[in-house]
Protein backbone atom coordinates (compact mmCIF):
# COMPACT_ATOMS: atom_id res chain seq x y z
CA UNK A 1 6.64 -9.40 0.45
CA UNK A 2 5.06 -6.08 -0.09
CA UNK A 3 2.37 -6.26 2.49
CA UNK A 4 2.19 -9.16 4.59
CA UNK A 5 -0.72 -10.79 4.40
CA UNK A 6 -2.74 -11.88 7.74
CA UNK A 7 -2.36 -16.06 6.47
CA UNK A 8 1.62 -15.57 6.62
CA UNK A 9 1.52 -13.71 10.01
CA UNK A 10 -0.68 -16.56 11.61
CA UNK A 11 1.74 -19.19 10.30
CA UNK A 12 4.35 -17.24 11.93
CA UNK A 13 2.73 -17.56 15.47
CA UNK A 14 1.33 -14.39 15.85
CA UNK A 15 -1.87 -13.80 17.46
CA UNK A 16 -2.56 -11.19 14.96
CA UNK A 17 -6.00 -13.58 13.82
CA UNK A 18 -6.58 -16.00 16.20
CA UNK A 19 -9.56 -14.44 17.21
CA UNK A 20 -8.61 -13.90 20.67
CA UNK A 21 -9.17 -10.64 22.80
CA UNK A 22 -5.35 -10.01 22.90
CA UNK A 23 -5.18 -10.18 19.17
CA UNK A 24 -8.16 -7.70 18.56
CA UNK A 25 -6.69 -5.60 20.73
CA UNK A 26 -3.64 -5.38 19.24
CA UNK A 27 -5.12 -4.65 15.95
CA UNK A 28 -7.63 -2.18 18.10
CA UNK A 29 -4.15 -0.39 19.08
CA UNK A 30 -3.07 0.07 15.71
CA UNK A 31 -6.33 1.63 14.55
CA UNK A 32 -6.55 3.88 17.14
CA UNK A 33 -2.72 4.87 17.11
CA UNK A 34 -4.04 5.44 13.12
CA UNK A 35 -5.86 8.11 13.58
CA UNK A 36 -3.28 9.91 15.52
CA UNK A 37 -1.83 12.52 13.17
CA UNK A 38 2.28 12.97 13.04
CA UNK A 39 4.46 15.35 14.25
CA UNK A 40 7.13 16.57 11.94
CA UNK A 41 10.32 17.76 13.63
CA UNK A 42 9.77 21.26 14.65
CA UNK A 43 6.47 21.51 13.95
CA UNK A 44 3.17 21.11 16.06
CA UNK A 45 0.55 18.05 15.67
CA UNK A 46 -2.15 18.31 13.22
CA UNK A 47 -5.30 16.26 13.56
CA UNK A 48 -6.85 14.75 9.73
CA UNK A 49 -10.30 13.92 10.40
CA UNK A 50 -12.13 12.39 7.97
CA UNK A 51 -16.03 12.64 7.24
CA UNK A 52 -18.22 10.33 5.87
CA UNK A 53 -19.24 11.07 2.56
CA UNK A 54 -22.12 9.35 -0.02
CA UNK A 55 -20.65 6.23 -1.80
CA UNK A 56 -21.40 4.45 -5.23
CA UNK A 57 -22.39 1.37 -5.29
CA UNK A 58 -20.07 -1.82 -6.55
CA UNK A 59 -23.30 -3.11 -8.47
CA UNK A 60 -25.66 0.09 -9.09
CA UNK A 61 -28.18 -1.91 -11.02
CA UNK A 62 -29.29 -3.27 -7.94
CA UNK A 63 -30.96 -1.39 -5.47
CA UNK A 64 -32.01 -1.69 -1.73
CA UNK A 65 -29.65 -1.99 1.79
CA UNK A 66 -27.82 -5.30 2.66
CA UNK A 67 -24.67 -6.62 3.60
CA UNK A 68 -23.83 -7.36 -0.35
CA UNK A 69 -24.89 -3.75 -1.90
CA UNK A 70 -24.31 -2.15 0.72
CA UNK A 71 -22.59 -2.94 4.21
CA UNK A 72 -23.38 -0.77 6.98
CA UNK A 73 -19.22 -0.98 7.96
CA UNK A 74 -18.44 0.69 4.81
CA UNK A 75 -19.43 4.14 5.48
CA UNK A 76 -17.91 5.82 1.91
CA UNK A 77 -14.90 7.43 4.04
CA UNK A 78 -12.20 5.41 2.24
CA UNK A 79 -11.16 6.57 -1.06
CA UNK A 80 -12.43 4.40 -3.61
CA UNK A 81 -15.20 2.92 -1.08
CA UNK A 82 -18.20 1.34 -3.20
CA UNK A 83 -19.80 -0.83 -0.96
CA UNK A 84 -18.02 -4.02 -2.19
CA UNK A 85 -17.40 -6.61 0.96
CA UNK A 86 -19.51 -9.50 0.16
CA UNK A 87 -17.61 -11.62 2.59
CA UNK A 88 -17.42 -9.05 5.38
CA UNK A 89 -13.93 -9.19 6.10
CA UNK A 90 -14.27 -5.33 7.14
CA UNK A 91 -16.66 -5.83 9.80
CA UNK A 92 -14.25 -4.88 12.25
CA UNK A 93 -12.48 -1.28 11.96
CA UNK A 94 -9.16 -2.80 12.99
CA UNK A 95 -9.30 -5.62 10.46
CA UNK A 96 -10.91 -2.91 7.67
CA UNK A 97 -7.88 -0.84 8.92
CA UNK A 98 -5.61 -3.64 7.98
CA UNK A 99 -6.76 -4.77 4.76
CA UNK A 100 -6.90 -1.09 3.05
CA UNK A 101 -3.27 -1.06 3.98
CA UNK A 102 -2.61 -4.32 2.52
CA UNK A 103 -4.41 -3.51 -0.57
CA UNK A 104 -2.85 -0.29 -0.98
CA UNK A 105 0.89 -2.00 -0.89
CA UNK A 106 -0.04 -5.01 -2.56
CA UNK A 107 -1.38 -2.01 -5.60
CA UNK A 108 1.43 -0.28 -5.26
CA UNK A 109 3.89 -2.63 -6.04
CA UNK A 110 1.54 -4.25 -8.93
CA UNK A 111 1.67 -0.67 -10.38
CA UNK A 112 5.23 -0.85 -10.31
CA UNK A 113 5.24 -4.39 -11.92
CA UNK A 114 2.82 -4.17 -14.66
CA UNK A 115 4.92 -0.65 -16.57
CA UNK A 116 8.25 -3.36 -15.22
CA UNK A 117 7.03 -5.89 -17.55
CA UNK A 118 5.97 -3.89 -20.63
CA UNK A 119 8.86 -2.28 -20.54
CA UNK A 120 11.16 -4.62 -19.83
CA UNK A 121 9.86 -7.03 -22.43
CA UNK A 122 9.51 -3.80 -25.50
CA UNK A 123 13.41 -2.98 -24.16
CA UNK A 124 15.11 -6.66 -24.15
CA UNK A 125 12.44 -8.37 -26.35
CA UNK A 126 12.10 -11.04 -23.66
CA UNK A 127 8.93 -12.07 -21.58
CA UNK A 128 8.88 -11.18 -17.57
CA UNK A 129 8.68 -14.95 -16.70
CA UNK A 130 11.52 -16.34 -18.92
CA UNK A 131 13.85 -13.26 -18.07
CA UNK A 132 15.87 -15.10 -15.58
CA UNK A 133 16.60 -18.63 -17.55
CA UNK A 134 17.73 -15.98 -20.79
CA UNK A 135 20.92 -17.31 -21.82
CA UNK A 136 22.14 -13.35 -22.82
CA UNK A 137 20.91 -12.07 -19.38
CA UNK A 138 23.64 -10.26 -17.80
CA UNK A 139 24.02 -10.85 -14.36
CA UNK A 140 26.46 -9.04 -12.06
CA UNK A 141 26.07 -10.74 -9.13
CA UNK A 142 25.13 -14.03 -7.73
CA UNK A 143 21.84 -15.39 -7.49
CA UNK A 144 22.75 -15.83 -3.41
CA UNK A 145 23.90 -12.64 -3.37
CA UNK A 146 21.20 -11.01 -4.81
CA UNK A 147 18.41 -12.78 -2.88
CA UNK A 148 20.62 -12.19 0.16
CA UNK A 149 20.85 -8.43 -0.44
CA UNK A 150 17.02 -8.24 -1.31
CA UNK A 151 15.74 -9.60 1.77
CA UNK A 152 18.01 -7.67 3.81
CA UNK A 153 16.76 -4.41 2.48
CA UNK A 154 13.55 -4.88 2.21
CA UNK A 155 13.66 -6.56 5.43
CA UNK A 156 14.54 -3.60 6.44
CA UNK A 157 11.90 -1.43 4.97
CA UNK A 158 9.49 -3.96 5.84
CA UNK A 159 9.72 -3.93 9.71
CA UNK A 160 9.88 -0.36 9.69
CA UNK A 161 6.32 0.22 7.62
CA UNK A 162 4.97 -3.39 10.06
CA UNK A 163 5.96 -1.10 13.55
CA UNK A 164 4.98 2.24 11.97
CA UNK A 165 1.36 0.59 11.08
CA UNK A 166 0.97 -0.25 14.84
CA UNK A 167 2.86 2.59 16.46
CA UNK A 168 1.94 5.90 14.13
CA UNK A 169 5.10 8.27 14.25
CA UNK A 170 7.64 5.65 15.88
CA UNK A 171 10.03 5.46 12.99
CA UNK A 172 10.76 9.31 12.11
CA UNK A 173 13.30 9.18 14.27
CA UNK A 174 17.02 9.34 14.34
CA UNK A 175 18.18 5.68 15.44
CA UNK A 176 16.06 4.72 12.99
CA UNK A 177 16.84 6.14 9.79
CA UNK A 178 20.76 5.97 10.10
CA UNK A 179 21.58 7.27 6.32
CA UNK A 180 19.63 10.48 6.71
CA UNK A 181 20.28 13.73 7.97
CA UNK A 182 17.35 14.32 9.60
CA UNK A 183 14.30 12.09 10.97
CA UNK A 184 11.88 14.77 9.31
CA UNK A 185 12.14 12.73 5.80
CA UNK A 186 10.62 9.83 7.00
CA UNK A 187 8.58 11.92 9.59
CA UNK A 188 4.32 11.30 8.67
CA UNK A 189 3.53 15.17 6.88
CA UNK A 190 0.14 14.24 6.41
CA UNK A 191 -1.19 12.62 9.80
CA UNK A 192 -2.77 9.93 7.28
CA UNK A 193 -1.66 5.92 7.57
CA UNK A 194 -0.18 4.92 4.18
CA UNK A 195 0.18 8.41 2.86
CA UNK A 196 3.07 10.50 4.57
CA UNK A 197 3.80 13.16 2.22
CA UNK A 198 6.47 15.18 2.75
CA UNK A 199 9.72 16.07 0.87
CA UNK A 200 11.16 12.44 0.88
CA UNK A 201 7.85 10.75 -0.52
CA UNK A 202 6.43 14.05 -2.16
CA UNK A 203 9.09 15.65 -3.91
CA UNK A 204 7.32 16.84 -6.64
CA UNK A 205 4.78 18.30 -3.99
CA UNK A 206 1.77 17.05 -6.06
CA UNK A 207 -0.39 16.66 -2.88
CA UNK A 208 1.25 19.63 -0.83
CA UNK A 209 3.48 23.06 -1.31
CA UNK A 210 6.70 23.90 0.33
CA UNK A 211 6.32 27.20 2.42
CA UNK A 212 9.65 27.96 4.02
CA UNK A 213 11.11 24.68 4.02
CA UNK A 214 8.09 23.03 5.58
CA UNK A 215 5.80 20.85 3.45
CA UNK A 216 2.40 21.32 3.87
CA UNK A 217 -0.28 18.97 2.87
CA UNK A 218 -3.12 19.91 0.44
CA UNK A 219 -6.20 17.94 1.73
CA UNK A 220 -8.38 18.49 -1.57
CA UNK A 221 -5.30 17.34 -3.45
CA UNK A 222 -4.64 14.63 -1.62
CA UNK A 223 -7.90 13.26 -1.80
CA UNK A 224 -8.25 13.20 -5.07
CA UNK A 225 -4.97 11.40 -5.90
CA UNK A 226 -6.03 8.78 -2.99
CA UNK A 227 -9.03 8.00 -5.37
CA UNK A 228 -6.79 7.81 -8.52
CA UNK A 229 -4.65 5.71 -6.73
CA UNK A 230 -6.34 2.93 -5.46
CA UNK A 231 -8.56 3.02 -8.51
CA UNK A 232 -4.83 2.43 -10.37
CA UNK A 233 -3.83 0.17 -7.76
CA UNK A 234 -7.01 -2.10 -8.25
CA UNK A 235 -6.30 -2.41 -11.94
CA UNK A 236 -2.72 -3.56 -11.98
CA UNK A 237 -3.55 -5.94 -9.45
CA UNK A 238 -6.63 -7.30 -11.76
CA UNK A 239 -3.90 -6.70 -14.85
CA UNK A 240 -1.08 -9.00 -12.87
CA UNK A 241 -3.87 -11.96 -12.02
CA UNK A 242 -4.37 -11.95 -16.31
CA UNK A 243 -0.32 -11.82 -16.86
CA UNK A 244 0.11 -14.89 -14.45
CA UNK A 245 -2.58 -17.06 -16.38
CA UNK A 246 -1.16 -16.09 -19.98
CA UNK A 247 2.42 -16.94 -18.47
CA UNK A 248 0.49 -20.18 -17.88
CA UNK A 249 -0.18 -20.52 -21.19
CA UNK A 250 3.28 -19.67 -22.42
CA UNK A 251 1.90 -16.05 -23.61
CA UNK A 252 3.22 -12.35 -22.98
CA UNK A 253 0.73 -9.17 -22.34
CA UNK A 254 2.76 -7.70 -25.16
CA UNK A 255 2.30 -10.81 -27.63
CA UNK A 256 -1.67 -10.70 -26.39
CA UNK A 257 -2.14 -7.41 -27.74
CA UNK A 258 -0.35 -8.53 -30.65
CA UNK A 259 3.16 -6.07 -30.47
């Protein structure tokens, strides 16, 4: 539910991959409106430009050009861009736009899961896939009303991040984020897609400094925790794929590493 994948949109009706010229240009609009940078309240649009930059290789024993070492599309730009896209699904900028944004949620939220179910299973002693059959689990509410209250909110947050990846800057505004004082929390600091910034999703400032009130990005900071991020990101989604086969095999990540 993190990121929804471009499957699950099709099956929904959307044009989004149907390979016609109003879906490409749809996804065309989106990576343009990317690159536009965002305008916190008060303060005047910055533009993030990004230059290529020399790239490892996926597979460095292996030399030479080539879609498989080395696809032309995949210009080193993107942080943690090695070259791998053996099945060209980045041919297209739009669709390359898309997928780093999938892959970056999809990470996140394996992040997020992988420290959930070490520590969840070192706290209560029982494994991540038998947690909700536990005959001791303590549960407050209903499973209805918990499902119910899940997809709600992150309904919510959902369709917000889906416009915001096609129209760049349209949710920092008041209408749409009702609880908050001020549109400027959600508002984009940074000017880059999937990384806002700011003093609602930067609050320990470790990619920017607060001057004044106003949070200002540091690019060289921000780069670097890009790269350490998706590297991250990539892991705990390889780490997840490994829990789900031990689950099928009745085994923990804890009891695998023998704790």
């Amino acid at each position: 539910m993190a990121a929804t994948s471009p499957a699950v949109l099709q099956s929904l009706g959307t044009p989004f991959l149907s390979g016609s010229k109003s879906s490409r240009s749809l996804l065309s609009a989106a990576m343009v409106g990317g690159s536009r940078s965002a305008t916190p309240a008060g303060g005047p649009r910055r533009l993030v430009v990004t230059a290529a930059v020399a790239k490892k290789s996926w597979l460095p024993g292996v030399r030479g050009g080539g879609n498989l070492v080395d696809p032309e599309w995949l210009d080193g730009s993107l942080p943690g861009d090695y070259g791998f896209d053996p099945l060209g699904l980045g041919k297209d900028p739009a669709f390359l736009k898309w997928y780093r944004e999938a892959e970056l949620i999809h990470g996140r939220w394996a992040m997020a899961a992988v420290v959930g179910i070490f520590v969840g299973q070192a706290w209560s002693g029982v494994s991540w896939f038998e947690a909700g059959a536990d005959p001791s689990a303590i549960a407050p509410f209903s499973f209805g009303s918990l499902l119910g209250t899940q997809l709600l909110l992150m309904g919510w947050v959902e369709s917000k991040r889906w416009v915001d990846f096609f129209d760049p800057d349209s949710q920092s505004v008041e209408w749409a984020t009702p609880w908050s004082r001020t549109a400027e929390n959600f508002a984009n600091a940074t000017g880059d897609q999937g990384y806002p910034g700011g003093k609602f999703f930067d609050p320990l400032s470790l990619a920017g400094t607060i001057n004044n009130g106003v949070y200002v990005p540091d690019v060289e900071k921000l780069e670097r925790l890009k790269l350490a991020e998706i590297k991250h990101a990539r892991i705990a989604m390889l780490a997840m794929l490994i829990f789900y086969f031990e689950a099928g095999q009745g085994k923990t990540p804890l009891g695998a590493l023998g704790l």
